[in-house]
Protein backbone atom coordinates (compact mmCIF):
# COMPACT_ATOMS: atom_id res chain seq x y z
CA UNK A 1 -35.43 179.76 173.24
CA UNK A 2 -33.68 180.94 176.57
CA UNK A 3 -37.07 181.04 178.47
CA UNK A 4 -37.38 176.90 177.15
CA UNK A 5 -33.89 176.55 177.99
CA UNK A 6 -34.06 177.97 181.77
CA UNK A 7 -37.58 175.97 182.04
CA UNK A 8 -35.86 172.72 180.86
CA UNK A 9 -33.07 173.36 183.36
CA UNK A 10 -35.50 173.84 186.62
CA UNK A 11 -37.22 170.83 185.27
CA UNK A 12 -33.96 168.32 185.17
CA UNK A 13 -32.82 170.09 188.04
CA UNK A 14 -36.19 169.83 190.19
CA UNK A 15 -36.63 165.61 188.76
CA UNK A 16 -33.11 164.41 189.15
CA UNK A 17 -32.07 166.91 192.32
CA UNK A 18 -30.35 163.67 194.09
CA UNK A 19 -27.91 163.65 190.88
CA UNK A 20 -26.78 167.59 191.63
CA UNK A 21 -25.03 168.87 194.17
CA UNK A 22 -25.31 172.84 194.68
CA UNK A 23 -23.59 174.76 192.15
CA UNK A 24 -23.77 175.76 188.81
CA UNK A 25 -24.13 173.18 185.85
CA UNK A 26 -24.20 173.59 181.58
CA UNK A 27 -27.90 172.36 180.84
CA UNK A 28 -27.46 168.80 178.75
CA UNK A 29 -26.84 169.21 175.34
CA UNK A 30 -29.86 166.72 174.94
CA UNK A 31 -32.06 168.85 176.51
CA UNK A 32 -30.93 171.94 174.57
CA UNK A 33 -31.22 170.14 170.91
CA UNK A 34 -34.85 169.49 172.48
CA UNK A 35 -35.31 172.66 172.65
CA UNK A 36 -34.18 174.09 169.41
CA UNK A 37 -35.98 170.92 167.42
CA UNK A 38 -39.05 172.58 169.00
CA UNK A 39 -38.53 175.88 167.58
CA UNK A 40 -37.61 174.35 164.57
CA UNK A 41 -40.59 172.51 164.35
CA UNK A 42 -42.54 175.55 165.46
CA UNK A 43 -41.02 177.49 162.09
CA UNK A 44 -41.77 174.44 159.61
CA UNK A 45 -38.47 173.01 159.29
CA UNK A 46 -38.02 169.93 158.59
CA UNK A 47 -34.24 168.07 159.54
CA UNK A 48 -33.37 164.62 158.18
CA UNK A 49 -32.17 161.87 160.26
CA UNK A 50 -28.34 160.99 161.02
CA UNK A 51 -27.53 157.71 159.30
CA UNK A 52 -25.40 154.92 161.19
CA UNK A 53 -22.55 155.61 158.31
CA UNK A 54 -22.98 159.49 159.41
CA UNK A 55 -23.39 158.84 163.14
CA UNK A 56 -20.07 156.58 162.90
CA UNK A 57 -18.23 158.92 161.00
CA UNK A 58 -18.92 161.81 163.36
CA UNK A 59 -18.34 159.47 166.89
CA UNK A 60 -22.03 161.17 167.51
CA UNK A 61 -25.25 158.85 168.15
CA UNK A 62 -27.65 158.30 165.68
CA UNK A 63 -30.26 160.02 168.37
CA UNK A 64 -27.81 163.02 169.87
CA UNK A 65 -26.81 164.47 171.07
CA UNK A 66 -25.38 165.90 167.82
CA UNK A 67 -22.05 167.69 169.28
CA UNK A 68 -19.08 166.20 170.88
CA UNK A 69 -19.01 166.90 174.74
CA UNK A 70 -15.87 169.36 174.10
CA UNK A 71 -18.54 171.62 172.23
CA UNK A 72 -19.91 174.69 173.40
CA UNK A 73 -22.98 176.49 172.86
């Protein structure tokens, strides 16, 4: 999952360079659920999807990312 995470990283940072400056940045949170939902895949699990009610409850959206920005990995 690290090697997927650094790869996903290069890739944002390599597409959307005009939106970094140089420096050091946390990789999205979307772009590390994508990451673990691939590995979960890979093992056979199978999540459920957020309803509106649960999505609204949590202040999350229905399509992630699933943590609140004040979360950390």
């Amino acid at each position: 999952n690290s090697f997927s995470n650094q790869v996903l990283a290069q890739i944002e940072l390599y597409t959307k360079r005009s939106q970094y400056s140089v420096g050091v940045f946390i990789l999205p949170k979307k772009l590390d659920e994508e990451v673990a939902a691939a590995h979960l895949d890979h093992l056979g699990v199978r999540l459920s999807k957020m309803s509106t009610e649960q999505a609204s409850y949590l202040d999350l959206n229905e399509s992630g990312p699933y943590k609140p920005e004040h979360y950390r990995y």
